[in-house]
N, C-alpha and C. Protein backbone atom coordinates (compact mmCIF):
# COMPACT_ATOMS: atom_id res chain seq x y z
N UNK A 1 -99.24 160.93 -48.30
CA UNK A 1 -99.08 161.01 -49.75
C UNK A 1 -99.24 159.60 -50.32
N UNK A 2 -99.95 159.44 -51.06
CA UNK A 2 -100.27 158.09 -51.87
C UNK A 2 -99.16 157.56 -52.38
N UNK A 3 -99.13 156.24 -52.20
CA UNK A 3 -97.45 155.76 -53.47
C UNK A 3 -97.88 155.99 -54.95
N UNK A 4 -98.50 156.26 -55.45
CA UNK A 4 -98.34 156.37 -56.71
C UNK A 4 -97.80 157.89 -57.06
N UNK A 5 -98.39 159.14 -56.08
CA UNK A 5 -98.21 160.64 -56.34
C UNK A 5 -96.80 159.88 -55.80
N UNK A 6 -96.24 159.83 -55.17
CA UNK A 6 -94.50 159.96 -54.80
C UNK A 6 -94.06 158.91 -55.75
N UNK A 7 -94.22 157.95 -56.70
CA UNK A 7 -93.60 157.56 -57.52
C UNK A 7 -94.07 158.53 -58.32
N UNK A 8 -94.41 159.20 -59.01
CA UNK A 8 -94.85 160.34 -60.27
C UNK A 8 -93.83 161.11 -59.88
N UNK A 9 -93.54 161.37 -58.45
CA UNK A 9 -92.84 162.56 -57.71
C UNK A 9 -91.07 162.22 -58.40
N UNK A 10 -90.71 161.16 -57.75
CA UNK A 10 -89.61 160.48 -58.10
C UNK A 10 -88.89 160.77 -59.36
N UNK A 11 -90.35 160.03 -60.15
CA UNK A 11 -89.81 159.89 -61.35
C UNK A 11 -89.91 160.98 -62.06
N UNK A 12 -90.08 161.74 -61.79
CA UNK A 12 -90.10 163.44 -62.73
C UNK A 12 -88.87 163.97 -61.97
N UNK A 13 -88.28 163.82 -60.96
CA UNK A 13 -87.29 164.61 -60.47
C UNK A 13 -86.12 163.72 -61.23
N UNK A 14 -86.21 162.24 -61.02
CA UNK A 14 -85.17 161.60 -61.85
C UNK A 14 -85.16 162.16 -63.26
N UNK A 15 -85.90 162.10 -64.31
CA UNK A 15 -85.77 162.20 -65.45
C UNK A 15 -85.46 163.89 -65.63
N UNK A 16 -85.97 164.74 -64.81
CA UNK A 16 -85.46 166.44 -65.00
C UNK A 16 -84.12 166.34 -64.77
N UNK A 17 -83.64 165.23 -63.42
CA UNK A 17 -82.46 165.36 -63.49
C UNK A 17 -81.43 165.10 -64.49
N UNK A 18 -81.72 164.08 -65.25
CA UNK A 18 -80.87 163.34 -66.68
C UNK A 18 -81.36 164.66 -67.31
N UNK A 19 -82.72 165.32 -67.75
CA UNK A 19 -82.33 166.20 -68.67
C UNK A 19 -81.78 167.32 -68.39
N UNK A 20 -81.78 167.53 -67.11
CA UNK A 20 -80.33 169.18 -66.85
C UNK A 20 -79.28 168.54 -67.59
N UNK A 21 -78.86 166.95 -67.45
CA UNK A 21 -77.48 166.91 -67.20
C UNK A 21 -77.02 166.41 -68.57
N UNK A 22 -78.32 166.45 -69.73
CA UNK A 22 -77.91 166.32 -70.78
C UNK A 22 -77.29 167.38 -71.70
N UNK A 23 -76.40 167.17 -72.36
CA UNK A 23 -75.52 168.36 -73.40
C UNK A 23 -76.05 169.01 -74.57
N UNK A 24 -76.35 167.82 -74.91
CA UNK A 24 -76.94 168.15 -76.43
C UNK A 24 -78.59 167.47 -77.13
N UNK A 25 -78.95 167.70 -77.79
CA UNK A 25 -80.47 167.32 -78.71
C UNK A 25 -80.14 165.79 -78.46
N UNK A 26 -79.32 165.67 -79.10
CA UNK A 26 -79.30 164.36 -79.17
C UNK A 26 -79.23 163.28 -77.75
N UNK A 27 -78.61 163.96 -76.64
CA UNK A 27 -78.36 163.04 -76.04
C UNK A 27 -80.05 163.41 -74.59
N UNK A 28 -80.80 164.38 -75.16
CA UNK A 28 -81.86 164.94 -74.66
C UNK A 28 -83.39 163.89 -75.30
N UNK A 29 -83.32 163.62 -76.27
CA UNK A 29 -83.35 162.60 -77.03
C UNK A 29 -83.33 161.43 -76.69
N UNK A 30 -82.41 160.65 -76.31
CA UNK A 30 -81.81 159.48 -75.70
C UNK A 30 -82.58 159.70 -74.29
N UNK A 31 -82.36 160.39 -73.33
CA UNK A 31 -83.15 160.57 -72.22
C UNK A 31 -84.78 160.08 -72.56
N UNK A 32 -85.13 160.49 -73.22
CA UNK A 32 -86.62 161.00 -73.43
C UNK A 32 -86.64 159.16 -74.03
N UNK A 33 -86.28 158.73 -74.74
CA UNK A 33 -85.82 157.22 -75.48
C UNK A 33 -86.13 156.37 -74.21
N UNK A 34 -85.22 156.53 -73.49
CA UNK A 34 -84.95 155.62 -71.91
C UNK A 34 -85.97 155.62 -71.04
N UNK A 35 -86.97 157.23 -71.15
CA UNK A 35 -87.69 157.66 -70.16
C UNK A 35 -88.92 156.63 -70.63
N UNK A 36 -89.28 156.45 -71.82
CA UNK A 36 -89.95 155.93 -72.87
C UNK A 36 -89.91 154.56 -72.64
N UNK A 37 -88.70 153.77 -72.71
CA UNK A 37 -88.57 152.42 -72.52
C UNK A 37 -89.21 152.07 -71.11
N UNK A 38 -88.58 152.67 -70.26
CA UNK A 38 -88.78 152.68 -68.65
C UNK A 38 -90.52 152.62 -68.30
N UNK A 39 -90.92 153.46 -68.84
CA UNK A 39 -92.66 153.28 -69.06
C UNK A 39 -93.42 151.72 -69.40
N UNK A 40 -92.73 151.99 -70.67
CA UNK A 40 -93.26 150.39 -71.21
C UNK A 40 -92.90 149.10 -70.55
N UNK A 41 -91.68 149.46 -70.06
CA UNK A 41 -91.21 148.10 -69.09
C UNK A 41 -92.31 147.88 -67.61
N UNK A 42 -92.95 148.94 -67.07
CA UNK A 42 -93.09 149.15 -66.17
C UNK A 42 -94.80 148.79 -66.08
N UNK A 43 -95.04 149.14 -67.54
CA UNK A 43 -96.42 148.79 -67.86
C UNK A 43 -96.73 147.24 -67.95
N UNK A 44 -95.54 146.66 -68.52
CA UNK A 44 -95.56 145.58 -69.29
C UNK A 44 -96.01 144.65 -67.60
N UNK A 45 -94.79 145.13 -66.84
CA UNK A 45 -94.99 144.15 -65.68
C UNK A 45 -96.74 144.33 -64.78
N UNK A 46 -97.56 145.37 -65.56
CA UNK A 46 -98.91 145.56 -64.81
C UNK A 46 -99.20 144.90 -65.12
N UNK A 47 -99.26 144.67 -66.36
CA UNK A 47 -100.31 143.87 -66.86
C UNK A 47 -100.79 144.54 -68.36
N UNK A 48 -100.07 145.38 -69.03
CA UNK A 48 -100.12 146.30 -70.12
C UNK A 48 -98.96 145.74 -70.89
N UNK A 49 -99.13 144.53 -71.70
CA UNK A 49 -98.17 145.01 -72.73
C UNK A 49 -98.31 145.80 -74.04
N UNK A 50 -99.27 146.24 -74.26
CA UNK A 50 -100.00 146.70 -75.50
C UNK A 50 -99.28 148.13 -75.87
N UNK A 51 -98.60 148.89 -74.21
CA UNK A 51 -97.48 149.69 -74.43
C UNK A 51 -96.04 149.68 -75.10
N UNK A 52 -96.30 148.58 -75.37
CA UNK A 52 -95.19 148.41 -76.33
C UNK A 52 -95.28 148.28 -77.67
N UNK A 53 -96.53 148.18 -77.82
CA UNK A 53 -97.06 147.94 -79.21
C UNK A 53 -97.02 149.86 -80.06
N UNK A 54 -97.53 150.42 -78.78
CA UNK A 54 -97.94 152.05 -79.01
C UNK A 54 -96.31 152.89 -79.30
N UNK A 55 -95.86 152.15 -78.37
CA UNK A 55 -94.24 152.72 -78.89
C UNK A 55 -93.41 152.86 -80.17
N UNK A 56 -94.23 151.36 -80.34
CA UNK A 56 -93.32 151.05 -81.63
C UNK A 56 -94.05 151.59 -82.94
N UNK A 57 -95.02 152.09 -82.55
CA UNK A 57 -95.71 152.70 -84.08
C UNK A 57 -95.41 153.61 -83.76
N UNK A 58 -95.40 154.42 -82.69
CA UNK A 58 -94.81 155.93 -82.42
C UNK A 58 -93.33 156.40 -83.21
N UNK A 59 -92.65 154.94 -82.85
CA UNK A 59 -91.44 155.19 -83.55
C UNK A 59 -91.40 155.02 -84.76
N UNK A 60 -91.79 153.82 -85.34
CA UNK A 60 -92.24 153.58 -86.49
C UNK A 60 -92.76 155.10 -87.53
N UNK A 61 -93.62 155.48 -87.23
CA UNK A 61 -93.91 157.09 -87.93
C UNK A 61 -93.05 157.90 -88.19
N UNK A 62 -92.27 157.96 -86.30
CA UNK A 62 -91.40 159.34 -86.34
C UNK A 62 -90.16 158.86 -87.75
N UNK A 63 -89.28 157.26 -87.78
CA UNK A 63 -88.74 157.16 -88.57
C UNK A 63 -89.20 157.32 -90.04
N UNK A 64 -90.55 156.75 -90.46
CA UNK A 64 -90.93 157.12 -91.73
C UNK A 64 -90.85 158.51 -91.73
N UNK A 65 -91.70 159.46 -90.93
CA UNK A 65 -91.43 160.72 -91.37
C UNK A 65 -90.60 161.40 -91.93
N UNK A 66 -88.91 161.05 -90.78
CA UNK A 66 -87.59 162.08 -90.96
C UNK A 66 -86.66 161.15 -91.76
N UNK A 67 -87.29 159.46 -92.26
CA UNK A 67 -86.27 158.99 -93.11
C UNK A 67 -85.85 159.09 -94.40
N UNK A 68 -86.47 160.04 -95.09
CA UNK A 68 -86.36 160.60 -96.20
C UNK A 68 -87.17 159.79 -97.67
């Protein structure tokens, strides 16, 4: 098995696991937030920081959208 398919592997069993073990929207949310950061950090150290740039307009929108 290639290291990259068993890190994909990993990391989808980690993050299913936080979201069984989340309660509510919100804290399902927060998962998905972390899962999000964890990416960009991970990119950043490739050699991608430009993932952080994509995040932040991602967020950037979602807040204009639902900020009234």
């Amino acid at each position: 098995m290639a290291v990259t398919s068993r890190r994909a592997q990993n990391q989808a069993k980690h993050w299913n696991g936080k979201q069984a073990d989340a309660q509510t929207s919100a804290d399902r949310a927060s998962v998905w937030f972390d899962a999000c950061r964890s990416v960009a950090h991970r990119a950043e150290r490739e050699g991608r920081p430009e993932v952080w740039t994509q995040l932040q307009h991602t967020l950037h929108d979602f807040f204009s959208r639902h900020s009234g």
